[in-house]
Every structure is written in structure tokens, then in C-alpha cells.
PDB file of N, CA and C in Angstrom:
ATOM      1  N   UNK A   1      39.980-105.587  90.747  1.00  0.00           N
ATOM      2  CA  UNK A   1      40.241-105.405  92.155  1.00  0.00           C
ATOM      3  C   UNK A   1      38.964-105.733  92.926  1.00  0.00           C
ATOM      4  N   UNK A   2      39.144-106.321  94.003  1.00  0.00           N
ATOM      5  CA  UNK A   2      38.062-106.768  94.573  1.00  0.00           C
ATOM      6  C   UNK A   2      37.712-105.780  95.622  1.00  0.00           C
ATOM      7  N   UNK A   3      36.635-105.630  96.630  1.00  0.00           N
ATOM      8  CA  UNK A   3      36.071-105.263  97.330  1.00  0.00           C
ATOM      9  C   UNK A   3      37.425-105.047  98.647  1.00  0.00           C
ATOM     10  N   UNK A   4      37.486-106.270  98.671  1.00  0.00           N
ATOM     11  CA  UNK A   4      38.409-106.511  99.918  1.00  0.00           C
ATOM     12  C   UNK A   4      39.768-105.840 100.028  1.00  0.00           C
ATOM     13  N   UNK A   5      40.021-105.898  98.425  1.00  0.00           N
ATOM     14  CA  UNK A   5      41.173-104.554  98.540  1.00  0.00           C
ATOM     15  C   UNK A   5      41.203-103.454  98.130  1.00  0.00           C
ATOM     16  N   UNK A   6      40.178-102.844  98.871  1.00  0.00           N
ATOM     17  CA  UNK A   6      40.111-101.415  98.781  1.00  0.00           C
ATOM     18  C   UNK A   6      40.315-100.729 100.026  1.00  0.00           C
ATOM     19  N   UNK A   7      39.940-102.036 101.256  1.00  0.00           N
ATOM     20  CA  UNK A   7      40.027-101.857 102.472  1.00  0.00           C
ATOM     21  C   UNK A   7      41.528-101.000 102.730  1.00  0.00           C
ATOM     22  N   UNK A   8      41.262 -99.818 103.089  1.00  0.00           N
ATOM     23  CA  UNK A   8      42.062 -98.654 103.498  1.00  0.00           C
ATOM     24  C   UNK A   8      42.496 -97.934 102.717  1.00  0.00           C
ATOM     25  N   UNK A   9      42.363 -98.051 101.506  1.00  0.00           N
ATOM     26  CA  UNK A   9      42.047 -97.512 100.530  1.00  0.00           C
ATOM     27  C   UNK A   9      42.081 -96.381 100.677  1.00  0.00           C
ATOM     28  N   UNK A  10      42.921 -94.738 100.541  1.00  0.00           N
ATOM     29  CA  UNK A  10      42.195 -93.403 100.840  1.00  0.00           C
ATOM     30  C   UNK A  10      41.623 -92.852  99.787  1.00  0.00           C
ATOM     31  N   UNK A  11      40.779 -92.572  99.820  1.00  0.00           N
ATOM     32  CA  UNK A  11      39.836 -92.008  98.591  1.00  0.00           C
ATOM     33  C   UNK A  11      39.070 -90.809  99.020  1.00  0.00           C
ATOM     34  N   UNK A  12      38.638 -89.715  97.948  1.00  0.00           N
ATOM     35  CA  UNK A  12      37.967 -88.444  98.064  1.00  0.00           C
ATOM     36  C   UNK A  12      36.474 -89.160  97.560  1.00  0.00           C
ATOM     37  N   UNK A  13      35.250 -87.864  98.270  1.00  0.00           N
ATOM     38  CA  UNK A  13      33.641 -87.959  98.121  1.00  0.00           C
ATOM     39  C   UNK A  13      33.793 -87.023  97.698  1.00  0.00           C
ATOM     40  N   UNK A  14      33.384 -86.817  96.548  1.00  0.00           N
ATOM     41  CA  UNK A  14      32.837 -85.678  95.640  1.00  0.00           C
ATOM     42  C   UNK A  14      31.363 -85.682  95.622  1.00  0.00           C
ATOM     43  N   UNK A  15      30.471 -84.719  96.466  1.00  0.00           N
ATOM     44  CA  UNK A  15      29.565 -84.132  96.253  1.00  0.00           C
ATOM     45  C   UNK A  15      28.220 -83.427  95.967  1.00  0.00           C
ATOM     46  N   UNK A  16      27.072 -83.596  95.008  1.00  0.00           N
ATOM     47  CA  UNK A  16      26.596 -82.150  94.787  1.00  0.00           C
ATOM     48  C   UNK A  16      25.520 -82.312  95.390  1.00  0.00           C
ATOM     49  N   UNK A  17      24.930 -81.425  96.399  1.00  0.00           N
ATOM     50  CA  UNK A  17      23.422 -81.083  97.182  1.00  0.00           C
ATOM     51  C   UNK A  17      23.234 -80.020  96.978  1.00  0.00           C
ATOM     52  N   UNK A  18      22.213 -79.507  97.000  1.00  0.00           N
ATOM     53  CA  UNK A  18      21.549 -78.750  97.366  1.00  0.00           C
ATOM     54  C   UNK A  18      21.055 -78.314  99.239  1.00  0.00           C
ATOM     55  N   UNK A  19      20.764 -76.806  98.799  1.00  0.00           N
ATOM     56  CA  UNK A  19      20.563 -75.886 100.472  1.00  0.00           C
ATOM     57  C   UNK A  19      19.909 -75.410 100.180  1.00  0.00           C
ATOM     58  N   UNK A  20      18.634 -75.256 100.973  1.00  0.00           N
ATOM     59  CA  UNK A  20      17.533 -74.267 101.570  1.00  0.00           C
ATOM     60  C   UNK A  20      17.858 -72.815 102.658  1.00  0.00           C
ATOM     61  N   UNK A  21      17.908 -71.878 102.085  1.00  0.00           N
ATOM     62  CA  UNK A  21      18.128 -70.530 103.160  1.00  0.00           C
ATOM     63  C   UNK A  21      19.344 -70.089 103.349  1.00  0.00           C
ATOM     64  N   UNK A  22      19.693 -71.128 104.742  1.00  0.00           N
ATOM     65  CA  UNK A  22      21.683 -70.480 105.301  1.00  0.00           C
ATOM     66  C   UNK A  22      22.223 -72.151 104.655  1.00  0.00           C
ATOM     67  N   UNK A  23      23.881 -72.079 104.971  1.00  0.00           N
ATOM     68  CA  UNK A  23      24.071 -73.174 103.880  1.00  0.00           C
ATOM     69  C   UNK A  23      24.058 -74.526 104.451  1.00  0.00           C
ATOM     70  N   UNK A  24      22.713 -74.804 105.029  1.00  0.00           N
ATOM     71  CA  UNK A  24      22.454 -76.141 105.526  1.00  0.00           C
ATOM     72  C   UNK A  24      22.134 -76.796 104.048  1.00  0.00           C
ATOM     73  N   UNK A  25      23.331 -78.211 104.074  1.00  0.00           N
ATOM     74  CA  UNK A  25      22.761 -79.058 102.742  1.00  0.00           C
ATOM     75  C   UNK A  25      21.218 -79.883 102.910  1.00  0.00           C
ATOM     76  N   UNK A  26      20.737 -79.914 102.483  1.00  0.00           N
ATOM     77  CA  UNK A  26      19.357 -80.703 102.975  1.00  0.00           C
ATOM     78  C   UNK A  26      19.306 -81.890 102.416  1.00  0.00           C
ATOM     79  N   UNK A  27      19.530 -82.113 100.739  1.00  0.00           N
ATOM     80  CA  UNK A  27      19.567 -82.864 100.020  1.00  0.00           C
ATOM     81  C   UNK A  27      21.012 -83.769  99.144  1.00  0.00           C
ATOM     82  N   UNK A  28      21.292 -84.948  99.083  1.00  0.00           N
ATOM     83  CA  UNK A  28      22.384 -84.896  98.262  1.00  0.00           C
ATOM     84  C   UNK A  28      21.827 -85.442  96.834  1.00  0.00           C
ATOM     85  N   UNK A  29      22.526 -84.922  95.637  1.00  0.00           N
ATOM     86  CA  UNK A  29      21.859 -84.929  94.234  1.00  0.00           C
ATOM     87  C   UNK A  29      22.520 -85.890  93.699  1.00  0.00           C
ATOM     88  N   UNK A  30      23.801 -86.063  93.816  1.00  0.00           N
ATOM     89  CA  UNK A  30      24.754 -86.729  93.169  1.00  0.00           C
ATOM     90  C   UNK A  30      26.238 -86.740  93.713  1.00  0.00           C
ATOM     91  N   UNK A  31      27.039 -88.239  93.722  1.00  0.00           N
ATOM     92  CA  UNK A  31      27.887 -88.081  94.513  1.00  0.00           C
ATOM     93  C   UNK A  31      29.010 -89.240  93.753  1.00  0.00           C
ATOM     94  N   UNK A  32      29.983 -89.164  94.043  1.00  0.00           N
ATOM     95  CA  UNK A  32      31.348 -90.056  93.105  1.00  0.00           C
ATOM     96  C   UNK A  32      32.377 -90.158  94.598  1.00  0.00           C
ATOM     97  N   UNK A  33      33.276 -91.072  94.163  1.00  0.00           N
ATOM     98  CA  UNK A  33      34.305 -91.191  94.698  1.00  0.00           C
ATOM     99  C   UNK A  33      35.636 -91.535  93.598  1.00  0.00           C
ATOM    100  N   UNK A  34      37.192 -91.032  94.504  1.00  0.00           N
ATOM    101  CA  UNK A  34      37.910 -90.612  93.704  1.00  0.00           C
ATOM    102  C   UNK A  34      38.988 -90.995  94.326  1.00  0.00           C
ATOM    103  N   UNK A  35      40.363 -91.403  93.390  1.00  0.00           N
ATOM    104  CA  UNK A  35      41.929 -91.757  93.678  1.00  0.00           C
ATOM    105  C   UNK A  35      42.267 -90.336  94.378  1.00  0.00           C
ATOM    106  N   UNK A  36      42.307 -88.985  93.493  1.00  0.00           N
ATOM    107  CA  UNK A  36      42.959 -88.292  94.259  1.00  0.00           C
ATOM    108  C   UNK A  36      42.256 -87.094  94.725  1.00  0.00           C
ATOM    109  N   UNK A  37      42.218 -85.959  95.206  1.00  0.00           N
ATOM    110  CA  UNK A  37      41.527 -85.044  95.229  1.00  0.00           C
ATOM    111  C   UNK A  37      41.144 -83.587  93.833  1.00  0.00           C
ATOM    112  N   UNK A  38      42.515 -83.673  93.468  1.00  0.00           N
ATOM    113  CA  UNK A  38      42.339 -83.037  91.895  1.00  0.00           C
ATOM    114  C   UNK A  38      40.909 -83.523  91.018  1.00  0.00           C
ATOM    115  N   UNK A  39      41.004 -84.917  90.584  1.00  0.00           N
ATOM    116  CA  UNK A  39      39.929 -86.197  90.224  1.00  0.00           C
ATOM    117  C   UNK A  39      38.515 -85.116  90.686  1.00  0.00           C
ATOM    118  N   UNK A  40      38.135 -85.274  92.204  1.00  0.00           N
ATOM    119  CA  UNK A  40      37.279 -84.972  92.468  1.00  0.00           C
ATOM    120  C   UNK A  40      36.778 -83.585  92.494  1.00  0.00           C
ATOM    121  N   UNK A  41      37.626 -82.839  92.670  1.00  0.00           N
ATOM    122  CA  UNK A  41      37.452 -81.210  92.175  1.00  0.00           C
ATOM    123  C   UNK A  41      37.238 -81.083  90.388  1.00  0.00           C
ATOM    124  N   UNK A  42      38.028 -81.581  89.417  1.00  0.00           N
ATOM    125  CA  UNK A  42      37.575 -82.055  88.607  1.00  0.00           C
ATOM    126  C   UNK A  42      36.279 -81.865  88.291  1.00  0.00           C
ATOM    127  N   UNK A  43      35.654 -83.463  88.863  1.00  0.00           N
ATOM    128  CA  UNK A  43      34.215 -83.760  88.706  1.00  0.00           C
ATOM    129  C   UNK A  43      32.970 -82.672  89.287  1.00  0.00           C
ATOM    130  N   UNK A  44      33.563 -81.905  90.124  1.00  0.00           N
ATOM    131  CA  UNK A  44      32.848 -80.971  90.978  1.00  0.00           C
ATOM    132  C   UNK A  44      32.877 -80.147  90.088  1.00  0.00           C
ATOM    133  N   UNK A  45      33.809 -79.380  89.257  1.00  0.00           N
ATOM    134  CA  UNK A  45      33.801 -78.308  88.366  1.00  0.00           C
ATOM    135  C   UNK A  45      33.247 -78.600  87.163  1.00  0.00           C
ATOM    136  N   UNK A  46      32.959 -80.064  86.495  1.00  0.00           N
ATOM    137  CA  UNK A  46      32.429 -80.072  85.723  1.00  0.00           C
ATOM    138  C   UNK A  46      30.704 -80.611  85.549  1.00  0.00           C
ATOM    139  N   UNK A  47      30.552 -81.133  86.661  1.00  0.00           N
ATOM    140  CA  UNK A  47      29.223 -81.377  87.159  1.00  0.00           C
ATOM    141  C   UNK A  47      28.300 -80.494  87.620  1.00  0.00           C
ATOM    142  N   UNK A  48      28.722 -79.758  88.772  1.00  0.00           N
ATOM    143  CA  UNK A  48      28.001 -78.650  89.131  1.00  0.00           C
ATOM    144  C   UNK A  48      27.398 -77.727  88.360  1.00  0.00           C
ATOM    145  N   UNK A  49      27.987 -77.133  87.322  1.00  0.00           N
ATOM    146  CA  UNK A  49      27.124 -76.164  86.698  1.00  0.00           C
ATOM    147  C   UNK A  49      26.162 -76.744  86.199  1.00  0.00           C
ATOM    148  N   UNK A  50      26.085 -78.375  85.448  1.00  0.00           N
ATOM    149  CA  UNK A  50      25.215 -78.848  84.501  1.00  0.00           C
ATOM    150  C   UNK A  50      23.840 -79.489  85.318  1.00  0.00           C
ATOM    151  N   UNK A  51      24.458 -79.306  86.862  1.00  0.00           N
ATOM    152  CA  UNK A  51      23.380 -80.419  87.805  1.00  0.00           C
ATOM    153  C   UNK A  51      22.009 -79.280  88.040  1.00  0.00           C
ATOM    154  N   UNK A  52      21.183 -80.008  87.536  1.00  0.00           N
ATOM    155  CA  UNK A  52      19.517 -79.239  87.892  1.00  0.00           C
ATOM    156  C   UNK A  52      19.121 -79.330  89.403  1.00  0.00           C
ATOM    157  N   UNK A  53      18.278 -78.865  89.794  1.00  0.00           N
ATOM    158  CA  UNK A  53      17.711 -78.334  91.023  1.00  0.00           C
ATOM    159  C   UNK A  53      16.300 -79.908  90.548  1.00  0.00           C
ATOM    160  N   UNK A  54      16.566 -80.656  91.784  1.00  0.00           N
ATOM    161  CA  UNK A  54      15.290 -81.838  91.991  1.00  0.00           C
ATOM    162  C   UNK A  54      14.444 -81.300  91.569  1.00  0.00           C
ATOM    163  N   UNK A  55      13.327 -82.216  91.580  1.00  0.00           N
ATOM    164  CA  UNK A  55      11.746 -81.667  91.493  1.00  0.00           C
ATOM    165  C   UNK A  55      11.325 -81.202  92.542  1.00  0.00           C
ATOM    166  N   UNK A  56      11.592 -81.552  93.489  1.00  0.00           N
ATOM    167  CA  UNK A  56      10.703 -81.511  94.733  1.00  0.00           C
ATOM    168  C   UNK A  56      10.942 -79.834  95.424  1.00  0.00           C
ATOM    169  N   UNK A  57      12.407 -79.207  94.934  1.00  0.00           N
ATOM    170  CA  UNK A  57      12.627 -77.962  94.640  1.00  0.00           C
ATOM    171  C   UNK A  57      11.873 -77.412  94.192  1.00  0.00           C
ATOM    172  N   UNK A  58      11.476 -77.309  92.927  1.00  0.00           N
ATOM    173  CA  UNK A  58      10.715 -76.985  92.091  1.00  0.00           C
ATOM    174  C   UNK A  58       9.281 -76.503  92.432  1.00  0.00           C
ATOM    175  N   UNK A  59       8.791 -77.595  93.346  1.00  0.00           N
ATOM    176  CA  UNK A  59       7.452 -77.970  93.719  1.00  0.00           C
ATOM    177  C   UNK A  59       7.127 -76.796  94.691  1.00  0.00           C
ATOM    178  N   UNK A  60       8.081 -76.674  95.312  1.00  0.00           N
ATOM    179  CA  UNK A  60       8.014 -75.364  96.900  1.00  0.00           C
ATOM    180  C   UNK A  60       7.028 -74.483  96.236  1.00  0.00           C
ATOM    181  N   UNK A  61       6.624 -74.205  97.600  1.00  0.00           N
ATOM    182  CA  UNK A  61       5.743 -72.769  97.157  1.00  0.00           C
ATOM    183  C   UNK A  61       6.501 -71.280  96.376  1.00  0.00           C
ATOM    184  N   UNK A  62       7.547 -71.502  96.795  1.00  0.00           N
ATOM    185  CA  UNK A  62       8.634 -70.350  95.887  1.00  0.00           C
ATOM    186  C   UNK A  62       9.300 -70.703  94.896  1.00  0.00           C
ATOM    187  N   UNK A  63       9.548 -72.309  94.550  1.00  0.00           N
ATOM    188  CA  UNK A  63      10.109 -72.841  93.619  1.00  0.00           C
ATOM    189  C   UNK A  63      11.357 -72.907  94.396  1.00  0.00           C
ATOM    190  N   UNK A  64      12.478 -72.698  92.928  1.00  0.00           N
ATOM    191  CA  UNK A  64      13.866 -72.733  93.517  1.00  0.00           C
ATOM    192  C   UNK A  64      14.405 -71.337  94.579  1.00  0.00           C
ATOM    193  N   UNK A  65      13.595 -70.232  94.919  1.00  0.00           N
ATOM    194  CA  UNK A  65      14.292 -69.124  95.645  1.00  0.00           C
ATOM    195  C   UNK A  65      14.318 -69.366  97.072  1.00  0.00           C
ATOM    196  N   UNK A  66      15.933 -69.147  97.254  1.00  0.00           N
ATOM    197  CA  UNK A  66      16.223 -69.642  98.203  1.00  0.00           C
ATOM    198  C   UNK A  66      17.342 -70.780  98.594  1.00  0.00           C
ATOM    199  N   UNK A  67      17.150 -71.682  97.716  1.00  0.00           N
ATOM    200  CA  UNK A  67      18.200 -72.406  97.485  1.00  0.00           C
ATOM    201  C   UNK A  67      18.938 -72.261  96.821  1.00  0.00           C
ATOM    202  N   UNK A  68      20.006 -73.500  96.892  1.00  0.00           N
ATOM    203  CA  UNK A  68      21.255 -73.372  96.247  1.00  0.00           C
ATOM    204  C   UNK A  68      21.682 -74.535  95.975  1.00  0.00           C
ATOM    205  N   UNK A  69      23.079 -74.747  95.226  1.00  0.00           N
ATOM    206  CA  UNK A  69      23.555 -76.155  94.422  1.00  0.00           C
ATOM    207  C   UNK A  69      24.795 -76.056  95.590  1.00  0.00           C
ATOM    208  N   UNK A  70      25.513 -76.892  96.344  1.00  0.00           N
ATOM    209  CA  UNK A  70      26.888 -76.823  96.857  1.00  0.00           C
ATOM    210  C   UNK A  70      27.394 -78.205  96.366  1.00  0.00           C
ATOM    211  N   UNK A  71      28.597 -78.134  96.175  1.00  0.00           N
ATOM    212  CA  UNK A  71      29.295 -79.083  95.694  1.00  0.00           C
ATOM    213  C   UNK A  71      30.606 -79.288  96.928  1.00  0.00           C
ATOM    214  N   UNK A  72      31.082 -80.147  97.228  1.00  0.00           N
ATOM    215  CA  UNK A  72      31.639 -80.916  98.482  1.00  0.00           C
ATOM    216  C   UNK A  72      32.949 -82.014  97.766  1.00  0.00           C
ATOM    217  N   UNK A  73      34.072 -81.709  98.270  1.00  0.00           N
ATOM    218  CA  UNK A  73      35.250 -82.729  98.949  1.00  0.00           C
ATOM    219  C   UNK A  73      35.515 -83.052 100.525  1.00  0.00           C
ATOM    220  N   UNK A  74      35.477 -84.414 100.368  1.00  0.00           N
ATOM    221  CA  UNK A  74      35.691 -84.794 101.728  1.00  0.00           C
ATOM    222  C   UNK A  74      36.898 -85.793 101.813  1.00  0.00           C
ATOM    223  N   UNK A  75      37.706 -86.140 102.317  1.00  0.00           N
ATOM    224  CA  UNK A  75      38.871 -87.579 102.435  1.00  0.00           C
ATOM    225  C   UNK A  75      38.069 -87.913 103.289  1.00  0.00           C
ATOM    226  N   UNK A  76      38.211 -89.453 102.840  1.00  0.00           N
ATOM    227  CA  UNK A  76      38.182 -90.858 103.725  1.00  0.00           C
ATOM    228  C   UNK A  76      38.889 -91.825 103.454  1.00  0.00           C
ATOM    229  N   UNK A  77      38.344 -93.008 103.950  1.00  0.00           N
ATOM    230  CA  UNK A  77      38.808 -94.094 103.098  1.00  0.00           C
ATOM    231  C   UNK A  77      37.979 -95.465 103.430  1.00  0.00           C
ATOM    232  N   UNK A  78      38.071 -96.562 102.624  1.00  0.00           N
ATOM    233  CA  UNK A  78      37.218 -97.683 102.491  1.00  0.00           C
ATOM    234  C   UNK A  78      37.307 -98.552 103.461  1.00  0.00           C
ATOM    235  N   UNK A  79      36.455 -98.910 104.034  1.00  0.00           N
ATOM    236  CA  UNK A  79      36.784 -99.724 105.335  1.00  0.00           C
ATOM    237  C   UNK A  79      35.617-100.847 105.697  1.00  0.00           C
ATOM    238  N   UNK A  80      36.094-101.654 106.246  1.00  0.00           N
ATOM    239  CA  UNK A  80      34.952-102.905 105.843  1.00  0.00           C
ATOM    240  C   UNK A  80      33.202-102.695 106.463  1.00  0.00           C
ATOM    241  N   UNK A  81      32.463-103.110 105.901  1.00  0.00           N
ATOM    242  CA  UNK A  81      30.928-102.337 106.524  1.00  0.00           C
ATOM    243  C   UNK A  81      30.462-103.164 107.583  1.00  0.00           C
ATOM    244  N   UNK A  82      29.703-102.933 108.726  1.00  0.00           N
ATOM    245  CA  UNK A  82      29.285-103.635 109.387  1.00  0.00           C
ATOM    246  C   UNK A  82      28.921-104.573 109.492  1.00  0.00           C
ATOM    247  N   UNK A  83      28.423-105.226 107.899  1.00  0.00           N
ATOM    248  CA  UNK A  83      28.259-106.934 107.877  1.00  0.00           C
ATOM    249  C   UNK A  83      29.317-107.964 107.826  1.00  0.00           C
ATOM    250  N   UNK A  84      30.313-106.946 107.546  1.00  0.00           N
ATOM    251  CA  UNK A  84      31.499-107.583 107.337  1.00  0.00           C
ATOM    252  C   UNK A  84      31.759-107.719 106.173  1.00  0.00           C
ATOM    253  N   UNK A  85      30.822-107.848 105.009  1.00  0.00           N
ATOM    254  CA  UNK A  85      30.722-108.598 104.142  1.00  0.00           C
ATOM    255  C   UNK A  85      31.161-107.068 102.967  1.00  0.00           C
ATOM    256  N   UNK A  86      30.757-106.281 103.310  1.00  0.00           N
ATOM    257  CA  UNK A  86      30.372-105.224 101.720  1.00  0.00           C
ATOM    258  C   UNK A  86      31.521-103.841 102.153  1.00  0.00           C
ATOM    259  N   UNK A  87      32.202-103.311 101.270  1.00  0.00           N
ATOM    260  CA  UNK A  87      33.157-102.303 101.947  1.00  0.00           C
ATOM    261  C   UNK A  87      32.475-100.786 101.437  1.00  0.00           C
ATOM    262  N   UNK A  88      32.540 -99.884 102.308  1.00  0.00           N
ATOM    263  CA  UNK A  88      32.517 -98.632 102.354  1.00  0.00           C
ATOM    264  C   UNK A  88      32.992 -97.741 102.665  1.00  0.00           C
ATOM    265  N   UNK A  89      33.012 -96.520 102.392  1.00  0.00           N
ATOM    266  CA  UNK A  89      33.612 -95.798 102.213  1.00  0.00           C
ATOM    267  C   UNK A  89      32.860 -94.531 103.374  1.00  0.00           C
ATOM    268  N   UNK A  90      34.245 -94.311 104.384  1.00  0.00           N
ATOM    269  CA  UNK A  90      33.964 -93.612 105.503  1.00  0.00           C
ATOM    270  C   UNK A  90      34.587 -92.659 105.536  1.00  0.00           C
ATOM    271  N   UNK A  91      34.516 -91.148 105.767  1.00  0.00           N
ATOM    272  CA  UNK A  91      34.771 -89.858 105.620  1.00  0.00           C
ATOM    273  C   UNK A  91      36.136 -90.027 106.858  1.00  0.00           C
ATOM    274  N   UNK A  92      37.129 -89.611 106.712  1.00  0.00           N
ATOM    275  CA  UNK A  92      38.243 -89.504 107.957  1.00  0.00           C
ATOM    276  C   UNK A  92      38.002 -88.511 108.827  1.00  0.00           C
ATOM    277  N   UNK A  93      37.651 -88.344 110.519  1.00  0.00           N
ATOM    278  CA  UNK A  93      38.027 -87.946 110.942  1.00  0.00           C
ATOM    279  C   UNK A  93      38.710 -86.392 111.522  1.00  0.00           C
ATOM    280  N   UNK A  94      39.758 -87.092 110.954  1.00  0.00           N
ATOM    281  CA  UNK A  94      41.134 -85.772 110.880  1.00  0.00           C
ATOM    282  C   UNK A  94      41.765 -85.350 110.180  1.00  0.00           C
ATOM    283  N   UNK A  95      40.932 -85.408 108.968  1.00  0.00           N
ATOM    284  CA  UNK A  95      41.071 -84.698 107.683  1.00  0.00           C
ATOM    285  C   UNK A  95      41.061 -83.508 107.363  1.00  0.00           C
ATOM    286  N   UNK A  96      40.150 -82.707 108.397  1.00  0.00           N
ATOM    287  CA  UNK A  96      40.011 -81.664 108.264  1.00  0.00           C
ATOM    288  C   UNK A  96      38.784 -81.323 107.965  1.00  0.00           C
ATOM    289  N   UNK A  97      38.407 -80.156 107.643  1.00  0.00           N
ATOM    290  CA  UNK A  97      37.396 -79.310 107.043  1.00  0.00           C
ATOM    291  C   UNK A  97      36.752 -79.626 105.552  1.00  0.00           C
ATOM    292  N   UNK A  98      35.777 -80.041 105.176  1.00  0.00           N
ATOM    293  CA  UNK A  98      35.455 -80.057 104.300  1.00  0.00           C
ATOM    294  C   UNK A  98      35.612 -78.959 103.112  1.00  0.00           C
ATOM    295  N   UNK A  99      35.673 -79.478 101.403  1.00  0.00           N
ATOM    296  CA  UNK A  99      36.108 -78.347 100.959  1.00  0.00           C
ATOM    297  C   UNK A  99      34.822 -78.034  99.970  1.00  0.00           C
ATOM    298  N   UNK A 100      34.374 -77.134 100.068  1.00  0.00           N
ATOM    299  CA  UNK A 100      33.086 -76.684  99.543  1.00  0.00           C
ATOM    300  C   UNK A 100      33.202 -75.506  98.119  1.00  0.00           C
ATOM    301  N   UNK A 101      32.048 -75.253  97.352  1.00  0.00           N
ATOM    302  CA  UNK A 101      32.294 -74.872  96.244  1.00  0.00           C
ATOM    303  C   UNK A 101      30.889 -74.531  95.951  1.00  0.00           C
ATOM    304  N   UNK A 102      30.534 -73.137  95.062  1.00  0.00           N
ATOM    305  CA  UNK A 102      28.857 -73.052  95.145  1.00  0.00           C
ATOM    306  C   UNK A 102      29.305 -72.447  93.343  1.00  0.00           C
ATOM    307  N   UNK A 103      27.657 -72.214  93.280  1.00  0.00           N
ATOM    308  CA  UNK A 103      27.842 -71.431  91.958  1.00  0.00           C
ATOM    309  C   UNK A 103      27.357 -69.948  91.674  1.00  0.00           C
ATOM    310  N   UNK A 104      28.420 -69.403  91.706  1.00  0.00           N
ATOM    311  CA  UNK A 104      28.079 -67.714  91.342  1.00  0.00           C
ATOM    312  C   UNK A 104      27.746 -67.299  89.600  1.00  0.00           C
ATOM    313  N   UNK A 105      26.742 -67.060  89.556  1.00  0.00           N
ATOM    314  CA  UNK A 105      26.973 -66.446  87.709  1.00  0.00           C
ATOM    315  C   UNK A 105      27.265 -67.567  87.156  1.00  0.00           C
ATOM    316  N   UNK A 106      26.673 -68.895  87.228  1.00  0.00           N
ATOM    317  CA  UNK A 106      26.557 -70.207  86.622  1.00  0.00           C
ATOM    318  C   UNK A 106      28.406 -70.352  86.776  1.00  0.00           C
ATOM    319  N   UNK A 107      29.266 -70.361  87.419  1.00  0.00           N
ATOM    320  CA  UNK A 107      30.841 -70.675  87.611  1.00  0.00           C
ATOM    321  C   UNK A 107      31.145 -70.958  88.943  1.00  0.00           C
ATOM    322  N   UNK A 108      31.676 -71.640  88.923  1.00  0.00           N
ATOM    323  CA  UNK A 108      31.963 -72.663  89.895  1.00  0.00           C
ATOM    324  C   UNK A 108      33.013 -71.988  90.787  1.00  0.00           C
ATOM    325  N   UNK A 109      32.771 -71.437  91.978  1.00  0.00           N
ATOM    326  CA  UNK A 109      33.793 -71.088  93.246  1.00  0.00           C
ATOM    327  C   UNK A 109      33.753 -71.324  94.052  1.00  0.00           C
ATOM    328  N   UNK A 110      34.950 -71.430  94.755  1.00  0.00           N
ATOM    329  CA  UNK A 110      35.685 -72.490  95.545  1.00  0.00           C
ATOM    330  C   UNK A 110      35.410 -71.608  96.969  1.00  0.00           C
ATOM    331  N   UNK A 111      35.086 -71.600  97.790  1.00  0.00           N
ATOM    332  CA  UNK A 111      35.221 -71.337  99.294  1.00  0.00           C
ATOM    333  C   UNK A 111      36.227 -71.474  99.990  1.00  0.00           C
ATOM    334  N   UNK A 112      37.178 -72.179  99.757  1.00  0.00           N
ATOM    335  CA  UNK A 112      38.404 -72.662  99.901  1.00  0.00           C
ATOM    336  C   UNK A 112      39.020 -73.173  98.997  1.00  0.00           C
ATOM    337  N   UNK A 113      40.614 -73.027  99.286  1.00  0.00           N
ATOM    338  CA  UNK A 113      41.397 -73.801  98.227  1.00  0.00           C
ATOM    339  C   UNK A 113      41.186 -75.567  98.515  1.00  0.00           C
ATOM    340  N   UNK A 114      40.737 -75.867  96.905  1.00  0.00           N
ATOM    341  CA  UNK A 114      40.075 -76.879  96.883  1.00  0.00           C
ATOM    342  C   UNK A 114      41.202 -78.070  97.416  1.00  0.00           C
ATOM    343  N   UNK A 115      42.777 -78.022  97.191  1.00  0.00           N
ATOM    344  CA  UNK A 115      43.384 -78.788  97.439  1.00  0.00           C
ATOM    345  C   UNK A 115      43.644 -79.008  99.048  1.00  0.00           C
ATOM    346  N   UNK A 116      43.101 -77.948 100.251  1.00  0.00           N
ATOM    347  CA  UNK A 116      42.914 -78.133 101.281  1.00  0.00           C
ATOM    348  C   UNK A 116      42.319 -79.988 101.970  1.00  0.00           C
ATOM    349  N   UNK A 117      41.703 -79.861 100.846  1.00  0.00           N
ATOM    350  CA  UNK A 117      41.105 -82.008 101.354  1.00  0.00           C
ATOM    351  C   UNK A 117      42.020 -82.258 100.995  1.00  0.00           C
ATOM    352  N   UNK A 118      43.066 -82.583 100.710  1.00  0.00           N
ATOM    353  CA  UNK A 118      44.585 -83.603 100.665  1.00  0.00           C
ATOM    354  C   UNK A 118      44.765 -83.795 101.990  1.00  0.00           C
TER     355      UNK A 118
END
């Protein structure tokens, strides 16, 4: 499949950053895209626990206290990029609320029901 037909394409962004303090993401660590939203909750539940905290975390004068890992669904869909030339992938709109997910006791919980991004 080529580039060109992906154009409208709806597809899910799966995810994982990190937050400093209140749950402003600051950083993104790692991120996928996905056919359906299950797919990407999926990848969120099985990624998140295993994803490390950057270096640059690390480095703080407190280290990691304080932060946190959040893991993220968003709908969009693929739409041609400003050069015209290369397609990307743009968050919708009126999709709604993003669906978010942190880690308590190294396990993965949901803030919302994850199927809410459909």
C-alpha cells in the first residue's frame, strides 16, 4: 500500500511520555499507530510497564521523583502533509477526549474506558 492510500485512512496514536509534577506530558518516549483502537490499547498495556524513564529523567536533581510514565490513545487519520508529497497522520478534531492510562503498582490503569477513542 502506498503512501497515497492511506490518505483518510482512520487510524489510532498510541502513546508513551512521560510527566513532571501535575499530569503535564513533557516528553514523548515512544509512539505507534494503529487499524483499530483495541490494537492500540493493546500496545499501551503491553509497552508501558516495560518502558524506562529517559536519561535525562534520571539526571534531575531528584532523579525520577516526581514523574511519571502516561500512556495515550488518540483517533485521527492520515492526510496528505504540507509538501504535498509525504502523508501524515493528524489527530481528529471531534474525536473527543483523549484516552489516557498511567501505572499504579507497575499495572497498567486506565483513566477512562479505553474504548472511549472509537
Amino acid at each position: 500500500m502506498s503512501s497515497d492510500d492511506l490518505i483518510g485512512t482512520a487510524a489510532f496514536c498510541a502513546t508513551i511520555g512521560v510527566g513532571i509534577g501535575d499530569d503535564d506530558t513533557v516528553d514523548t518516549i515512544v509512539d505507534g499507530r494503529f487499524d483499530t483502537a483495541n490494537e492500540a490499547r493493546l500496545w499501551i498495556e503491553q509497552t508501558l510497564p516495560k518502558t524506562p524513564f529517559p536519561d535525562w529523567v534520571m539526571h534531575r536533581p531528584f532523579g525520577s521523583a516526581g514523574a511519571f510514565l502516561l500512556g495515550s490513545i488518540q483517533a485521527g487519520s492520515y492526510v496528505s502533509g504540507p509538501d504535498g508529497t509525504n502523508t501524515v497522520w493528524l489527530a481528529s478534531e471531534n474525536a473527543g477526549v483523549d484516552v489516557d492510562a498511567v501505572l499504579v503498582d507497575g499495572r497498567v490503569q486506565w483513566l477512562r474506558d479505553p474504548d472511549a477513542a472509537v
